[in-house]
C-alpha atoms as a PDB file:
ATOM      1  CA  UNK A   1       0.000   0.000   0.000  1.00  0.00           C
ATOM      2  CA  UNK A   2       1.189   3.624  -1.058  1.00  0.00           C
ATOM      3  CA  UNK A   3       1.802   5.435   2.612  1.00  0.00           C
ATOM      4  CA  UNK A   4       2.963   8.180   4.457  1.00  0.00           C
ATOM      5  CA  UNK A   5       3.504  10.031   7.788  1.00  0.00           C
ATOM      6  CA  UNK A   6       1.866  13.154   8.458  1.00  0.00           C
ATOM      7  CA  UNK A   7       0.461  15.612  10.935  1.00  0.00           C
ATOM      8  CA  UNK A   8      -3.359  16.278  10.157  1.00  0.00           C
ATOM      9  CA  UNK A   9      -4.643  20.254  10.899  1.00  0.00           C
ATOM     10  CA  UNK A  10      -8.066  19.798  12.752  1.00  0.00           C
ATOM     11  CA  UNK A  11     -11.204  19.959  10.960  1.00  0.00           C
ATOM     12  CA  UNK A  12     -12.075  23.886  12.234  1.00  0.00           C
ATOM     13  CA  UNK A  13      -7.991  25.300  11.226  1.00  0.00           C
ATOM     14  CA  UNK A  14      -9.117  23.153   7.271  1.00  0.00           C
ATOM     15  CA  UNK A  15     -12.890  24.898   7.136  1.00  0.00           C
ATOM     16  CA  UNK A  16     -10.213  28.672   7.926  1.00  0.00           C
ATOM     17  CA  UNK A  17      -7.887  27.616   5.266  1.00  0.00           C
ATOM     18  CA  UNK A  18     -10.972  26.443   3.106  1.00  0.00           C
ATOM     19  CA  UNK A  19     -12.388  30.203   3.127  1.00  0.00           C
ATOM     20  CA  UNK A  20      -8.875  31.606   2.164  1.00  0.00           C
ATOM     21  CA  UNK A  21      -8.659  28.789  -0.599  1.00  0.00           C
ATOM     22  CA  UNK A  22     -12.575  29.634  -1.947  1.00  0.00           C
ATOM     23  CA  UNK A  23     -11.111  33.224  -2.082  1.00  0.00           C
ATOM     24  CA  UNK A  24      -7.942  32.324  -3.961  1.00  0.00           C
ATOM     25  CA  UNK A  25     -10.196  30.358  -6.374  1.00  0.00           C
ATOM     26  CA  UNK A  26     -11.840  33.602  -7.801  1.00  0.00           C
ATOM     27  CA  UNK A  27      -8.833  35.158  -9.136  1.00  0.00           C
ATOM     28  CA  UNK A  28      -7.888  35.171 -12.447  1.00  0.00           C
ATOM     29  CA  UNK A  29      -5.770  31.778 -13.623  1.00  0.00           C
ATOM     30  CA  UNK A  30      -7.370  29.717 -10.681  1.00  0.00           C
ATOM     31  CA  UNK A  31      -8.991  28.006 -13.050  1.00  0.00           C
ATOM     32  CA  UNK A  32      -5.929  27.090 -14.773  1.00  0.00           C
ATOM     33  CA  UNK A  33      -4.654  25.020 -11.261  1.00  0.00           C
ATOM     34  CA  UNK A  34      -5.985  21.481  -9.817  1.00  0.00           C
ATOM     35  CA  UNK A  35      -7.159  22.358  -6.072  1.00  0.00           C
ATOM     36  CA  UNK A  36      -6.594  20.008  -3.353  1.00  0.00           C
ATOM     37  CA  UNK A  37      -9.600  19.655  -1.204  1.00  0.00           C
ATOM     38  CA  UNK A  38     -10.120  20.059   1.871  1.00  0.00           C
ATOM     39  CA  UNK A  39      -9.892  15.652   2.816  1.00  0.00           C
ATOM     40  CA  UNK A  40      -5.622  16.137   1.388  1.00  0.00           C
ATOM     41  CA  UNK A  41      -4.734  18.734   3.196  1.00  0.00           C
ATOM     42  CA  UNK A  42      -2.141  17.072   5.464  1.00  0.00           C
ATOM     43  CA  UNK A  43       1.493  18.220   6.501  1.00  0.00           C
ATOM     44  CA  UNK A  44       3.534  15.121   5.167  1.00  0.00           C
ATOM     45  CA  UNK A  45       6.801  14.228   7.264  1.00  0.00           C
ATOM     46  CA  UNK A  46       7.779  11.172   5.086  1.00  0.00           C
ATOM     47  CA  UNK A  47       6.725   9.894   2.388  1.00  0.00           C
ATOM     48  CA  UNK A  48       7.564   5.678   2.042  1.00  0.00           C
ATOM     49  CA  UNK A  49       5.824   5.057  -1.201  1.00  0.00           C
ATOM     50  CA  UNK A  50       4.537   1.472  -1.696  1.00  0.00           C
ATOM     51  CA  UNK A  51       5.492  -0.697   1.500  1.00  0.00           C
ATOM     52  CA  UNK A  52       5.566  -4.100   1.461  1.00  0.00           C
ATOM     53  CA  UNK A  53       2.726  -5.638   4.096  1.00  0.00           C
ATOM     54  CA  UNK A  54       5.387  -7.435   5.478  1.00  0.00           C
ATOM     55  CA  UNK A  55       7.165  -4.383   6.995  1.00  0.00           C
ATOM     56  CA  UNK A  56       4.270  -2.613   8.443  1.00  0.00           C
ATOM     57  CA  UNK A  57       4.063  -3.943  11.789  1.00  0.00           C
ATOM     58  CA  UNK A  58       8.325  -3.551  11.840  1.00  0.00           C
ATOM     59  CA  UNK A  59       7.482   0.480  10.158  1.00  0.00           C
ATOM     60  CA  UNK A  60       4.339   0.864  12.663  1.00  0.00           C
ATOM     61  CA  UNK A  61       6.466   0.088  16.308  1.00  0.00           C
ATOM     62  CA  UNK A  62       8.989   2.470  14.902  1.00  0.00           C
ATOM     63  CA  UNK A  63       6.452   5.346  14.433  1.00  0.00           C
ATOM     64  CA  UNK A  64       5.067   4.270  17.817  1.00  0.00           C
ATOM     65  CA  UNK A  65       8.242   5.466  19.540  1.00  0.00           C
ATOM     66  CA  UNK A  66       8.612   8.188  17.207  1.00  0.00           C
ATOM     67  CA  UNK A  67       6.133   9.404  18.545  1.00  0.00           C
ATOM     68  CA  UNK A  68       6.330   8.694  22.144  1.00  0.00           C
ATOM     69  CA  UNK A  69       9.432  10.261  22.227  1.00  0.00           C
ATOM     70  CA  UNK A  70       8.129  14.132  20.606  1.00  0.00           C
ATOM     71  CA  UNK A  71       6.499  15.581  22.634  1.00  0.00           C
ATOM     72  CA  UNK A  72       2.861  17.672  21.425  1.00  0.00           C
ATOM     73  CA  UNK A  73       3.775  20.942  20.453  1.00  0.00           C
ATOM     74  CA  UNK A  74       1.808  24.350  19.023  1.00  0.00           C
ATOM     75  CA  UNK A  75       1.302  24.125  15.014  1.00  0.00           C
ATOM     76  CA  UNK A  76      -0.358  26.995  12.757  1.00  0.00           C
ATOM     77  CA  UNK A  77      -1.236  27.234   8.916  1.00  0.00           C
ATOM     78  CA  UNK A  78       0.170  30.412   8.061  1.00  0.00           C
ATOM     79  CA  UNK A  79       1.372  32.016   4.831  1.00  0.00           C
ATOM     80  CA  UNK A  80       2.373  29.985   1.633  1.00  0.00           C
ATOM     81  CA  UNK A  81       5.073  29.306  -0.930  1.00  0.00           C
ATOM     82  CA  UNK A  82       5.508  26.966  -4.108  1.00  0.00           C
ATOM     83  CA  UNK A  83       7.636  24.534  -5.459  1.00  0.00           C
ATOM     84  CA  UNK A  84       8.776  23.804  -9.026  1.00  0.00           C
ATOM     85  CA  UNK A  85       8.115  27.253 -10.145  1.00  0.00           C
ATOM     86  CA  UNK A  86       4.487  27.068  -9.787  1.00  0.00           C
ATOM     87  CA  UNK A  87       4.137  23.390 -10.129  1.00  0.00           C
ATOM     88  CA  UNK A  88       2.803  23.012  -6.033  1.00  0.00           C
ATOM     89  CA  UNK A  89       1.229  26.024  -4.595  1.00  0.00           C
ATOM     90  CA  UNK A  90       1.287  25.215  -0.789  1.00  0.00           C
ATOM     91  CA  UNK A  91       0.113  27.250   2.787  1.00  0.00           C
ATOM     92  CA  UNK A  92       3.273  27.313   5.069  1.00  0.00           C
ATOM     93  CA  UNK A  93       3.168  26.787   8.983  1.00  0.00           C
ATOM     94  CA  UNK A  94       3.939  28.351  11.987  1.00  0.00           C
ATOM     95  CA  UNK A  95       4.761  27.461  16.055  1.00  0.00           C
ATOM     96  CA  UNK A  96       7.565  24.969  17.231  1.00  0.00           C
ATOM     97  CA  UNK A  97       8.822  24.196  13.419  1.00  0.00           C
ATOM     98  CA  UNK A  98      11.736  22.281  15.011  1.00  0.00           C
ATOM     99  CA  UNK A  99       9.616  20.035  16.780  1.00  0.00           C
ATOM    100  CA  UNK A 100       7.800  19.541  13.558  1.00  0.00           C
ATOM    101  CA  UNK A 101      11.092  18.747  11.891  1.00  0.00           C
ATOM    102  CA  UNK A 102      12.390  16.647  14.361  1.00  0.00           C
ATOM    103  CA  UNK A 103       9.391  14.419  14.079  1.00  0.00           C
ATOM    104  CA  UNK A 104       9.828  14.324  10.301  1.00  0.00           C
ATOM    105  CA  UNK A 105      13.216  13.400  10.587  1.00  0.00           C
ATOM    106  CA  UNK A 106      12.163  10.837  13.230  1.00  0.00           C
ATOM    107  CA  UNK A 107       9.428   9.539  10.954  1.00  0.00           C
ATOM    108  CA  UNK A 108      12.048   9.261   8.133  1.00  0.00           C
ATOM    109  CA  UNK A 109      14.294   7.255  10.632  1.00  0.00           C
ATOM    110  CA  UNK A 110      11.854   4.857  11.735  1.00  0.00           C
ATOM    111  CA  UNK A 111      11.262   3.730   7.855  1.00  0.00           C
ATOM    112  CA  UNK A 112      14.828   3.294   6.856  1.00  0.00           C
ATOM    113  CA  UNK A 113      15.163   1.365  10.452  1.00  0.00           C
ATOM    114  CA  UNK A 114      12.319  -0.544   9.321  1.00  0.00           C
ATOM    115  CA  UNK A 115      13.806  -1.348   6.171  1.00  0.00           C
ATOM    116  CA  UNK A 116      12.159   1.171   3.461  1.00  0.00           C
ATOM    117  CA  UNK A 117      14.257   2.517   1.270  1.00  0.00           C
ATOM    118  CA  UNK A 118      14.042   6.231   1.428  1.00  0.00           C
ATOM    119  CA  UNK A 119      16.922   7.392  -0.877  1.00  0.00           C
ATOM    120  CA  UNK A 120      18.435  10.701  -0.433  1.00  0.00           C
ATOM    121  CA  UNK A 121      17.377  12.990   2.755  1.00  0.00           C
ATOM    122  CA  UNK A 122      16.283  16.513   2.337  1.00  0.00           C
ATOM    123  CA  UNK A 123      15.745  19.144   4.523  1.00  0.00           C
ATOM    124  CA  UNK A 124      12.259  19.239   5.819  1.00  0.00           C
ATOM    125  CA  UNK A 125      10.241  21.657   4.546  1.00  0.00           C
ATOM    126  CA  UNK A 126       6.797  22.126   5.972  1.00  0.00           C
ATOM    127  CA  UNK A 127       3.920  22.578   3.646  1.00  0.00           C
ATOM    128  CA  UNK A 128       0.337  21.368   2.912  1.00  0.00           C
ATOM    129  CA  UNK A 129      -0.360  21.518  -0.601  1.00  0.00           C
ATOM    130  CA  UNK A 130      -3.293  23.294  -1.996  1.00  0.00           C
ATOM    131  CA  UNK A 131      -2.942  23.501  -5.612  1.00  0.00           C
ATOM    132  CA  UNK A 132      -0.758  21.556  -8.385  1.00  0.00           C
ATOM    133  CA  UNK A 133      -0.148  22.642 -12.076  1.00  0.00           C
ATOM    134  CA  UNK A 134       0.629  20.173 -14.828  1.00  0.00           C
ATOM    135  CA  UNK A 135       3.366  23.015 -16.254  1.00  0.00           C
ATOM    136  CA  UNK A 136       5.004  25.898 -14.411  1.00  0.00           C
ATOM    137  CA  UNK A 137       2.629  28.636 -13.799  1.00  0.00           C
ATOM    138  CA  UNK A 138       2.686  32.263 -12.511  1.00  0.00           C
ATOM    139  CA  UNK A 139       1.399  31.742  -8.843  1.00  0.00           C
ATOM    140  CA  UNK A 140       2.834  34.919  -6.909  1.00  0.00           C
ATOM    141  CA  UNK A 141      -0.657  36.600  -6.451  1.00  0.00           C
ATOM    142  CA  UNK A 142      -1.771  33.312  -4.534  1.00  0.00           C
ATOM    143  CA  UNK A 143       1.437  33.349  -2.496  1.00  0.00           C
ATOM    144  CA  UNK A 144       1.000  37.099  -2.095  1.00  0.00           C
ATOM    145  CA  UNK A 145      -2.869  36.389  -1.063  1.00  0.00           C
ATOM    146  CA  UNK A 146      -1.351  33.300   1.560  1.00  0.00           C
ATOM    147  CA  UNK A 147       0.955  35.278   3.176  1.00  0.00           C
ATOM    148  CA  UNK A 148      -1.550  37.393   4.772  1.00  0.00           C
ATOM    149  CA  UNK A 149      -3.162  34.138   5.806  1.00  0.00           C
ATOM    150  CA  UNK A 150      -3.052  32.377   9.897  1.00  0.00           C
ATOM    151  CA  UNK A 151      -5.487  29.876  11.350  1.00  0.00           C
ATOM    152  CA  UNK A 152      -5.802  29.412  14.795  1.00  0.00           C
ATOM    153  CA  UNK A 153      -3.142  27.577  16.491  1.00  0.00           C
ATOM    154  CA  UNK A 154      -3.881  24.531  17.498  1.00  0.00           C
ATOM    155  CA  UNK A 155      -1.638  22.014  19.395  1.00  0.00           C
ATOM    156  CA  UNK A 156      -0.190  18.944  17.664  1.00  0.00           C
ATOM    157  CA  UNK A 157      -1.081  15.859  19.371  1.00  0.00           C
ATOM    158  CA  UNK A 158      -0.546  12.726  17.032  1.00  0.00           C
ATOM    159  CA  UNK A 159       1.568  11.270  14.393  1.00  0.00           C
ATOM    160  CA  UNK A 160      -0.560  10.038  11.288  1.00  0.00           C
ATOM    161  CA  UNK A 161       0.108   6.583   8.926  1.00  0.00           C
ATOM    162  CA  UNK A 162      -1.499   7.467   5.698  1.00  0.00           C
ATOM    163  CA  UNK A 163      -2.660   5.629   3.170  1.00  0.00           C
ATOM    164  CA  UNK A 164      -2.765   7.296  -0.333  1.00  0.00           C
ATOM    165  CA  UNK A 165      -5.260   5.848  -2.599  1.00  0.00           C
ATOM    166  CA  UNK A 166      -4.235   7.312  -6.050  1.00  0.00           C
ATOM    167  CA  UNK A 167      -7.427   8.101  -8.743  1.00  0.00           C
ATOM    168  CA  UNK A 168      -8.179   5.099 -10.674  1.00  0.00           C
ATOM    169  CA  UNK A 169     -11.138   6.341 -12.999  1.00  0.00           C
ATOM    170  CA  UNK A 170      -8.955   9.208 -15.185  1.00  0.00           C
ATOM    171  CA  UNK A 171     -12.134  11.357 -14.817  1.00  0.00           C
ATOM    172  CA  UNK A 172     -10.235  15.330 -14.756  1.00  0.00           C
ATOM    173  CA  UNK A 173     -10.202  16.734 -11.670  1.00  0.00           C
ATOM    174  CA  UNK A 174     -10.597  13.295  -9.663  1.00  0.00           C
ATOM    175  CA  UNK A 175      -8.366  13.576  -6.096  1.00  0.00           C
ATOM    176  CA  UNK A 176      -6.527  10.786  -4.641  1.00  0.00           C
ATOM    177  CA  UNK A 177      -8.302   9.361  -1.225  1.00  0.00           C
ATOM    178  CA  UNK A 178      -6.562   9.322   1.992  1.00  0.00           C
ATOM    179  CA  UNK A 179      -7.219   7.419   5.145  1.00  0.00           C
ATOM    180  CA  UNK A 180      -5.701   6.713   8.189  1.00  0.00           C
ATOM    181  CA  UNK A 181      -4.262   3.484   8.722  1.00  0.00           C
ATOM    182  CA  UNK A 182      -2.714   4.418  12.150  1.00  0.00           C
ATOM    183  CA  UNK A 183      -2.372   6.880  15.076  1.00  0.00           C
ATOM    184  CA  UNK A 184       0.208   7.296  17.830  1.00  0.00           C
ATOM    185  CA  UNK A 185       0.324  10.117  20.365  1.00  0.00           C
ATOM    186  CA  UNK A 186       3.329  12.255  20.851  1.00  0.00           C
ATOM    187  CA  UNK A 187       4.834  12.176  24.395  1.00  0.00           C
ATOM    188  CA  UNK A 188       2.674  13.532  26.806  1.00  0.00           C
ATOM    189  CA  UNK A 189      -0.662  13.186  24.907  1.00  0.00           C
ATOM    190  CA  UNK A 190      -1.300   9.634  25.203  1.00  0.00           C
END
């Protein structure tokens, strides 16, 4: 199955980011850029691709202590960026960004521990993406319109396994499905 770790904004900081993304949608190009709704929006901290069933339970105890050993910590959607020059229009975060990195590098650990390959590590960069483009686009007045944008803060509580279900039909505009396979809380929460 295709998976991932992730931490998951709560439902009221996705309906804040929702208005800001109905917003973006009205001006001029939007139509020109596939949206991610509101079930994707998820800040990944690894990405492990198709895993094997057989190293799920080794890949799940890891995550377990992962997560045991973070402890919760503050989180915030707040401004936005892209990648790719335009290809990935994303919302940014804000709060205890080195927590949030050192449970992405943790969650990146635990799969090569497990046995995952996981080639080359980057530098985490925290983003949830909102909007993809086929070809490189001219996205500055949506990052311009993000970076006047914070939800609430909320605090982090939980380490997600994902499970990415990728569109099967080829209908435009279908979205991959993701579900949660797993949850572990972080330090203190659990």
């Amino acid at each position: 199955m295709r998976l991932f770790a992730a931490v998951l904004p709560p439902e009221d900081v996705t309906r804040e980011l929702g208005s800001e993304i109905a917003r973006l949608k009205q001006l001029p190009g939007a139509d020109g850029l596939r949206w991610t709704g509101r079930p994707g929006w998820h800040f990944t901290l690894a990405f492990y691709g198709e895993v094997d069933d057989a190293l799920l339970p080794e890949l799940s105890a890891r995550l377990e202590r992962a997560a045991h050993r973070t402890r919760p910590f503050p989180l915030a959607v707040r401004g936005g960026g892209q990648f790719g020059r335009g290809r990935a229009l994303w919302a940014g975060a804000e709060g205890d960004l080195d927590t949030l990195r050192l449970l992405a590098d943790r969650a990146e650990a635990a799969a090569r521990k497990a046995g995952l390959p996981m080639g080359e590590h980057r530098r985490y960069k925290a983003h949830l993406t909102v909007a993809r483009s086929r070809d490189a686009a001219d996205v500055r007045a949506y990052v311009d319109a993000l970076h006047r944008f914070t939800s609430r803060t909320w605090t982090v509580e939980d380490l997600v396994l994902v499970r990415s279900n990728l569109p099967k039909s080829g209908a435009p505009g279908e979205q991959p499905r993701y579900e949660a396979v797993a949850r572990w809380p972080l330090g203190a929460a659990g």
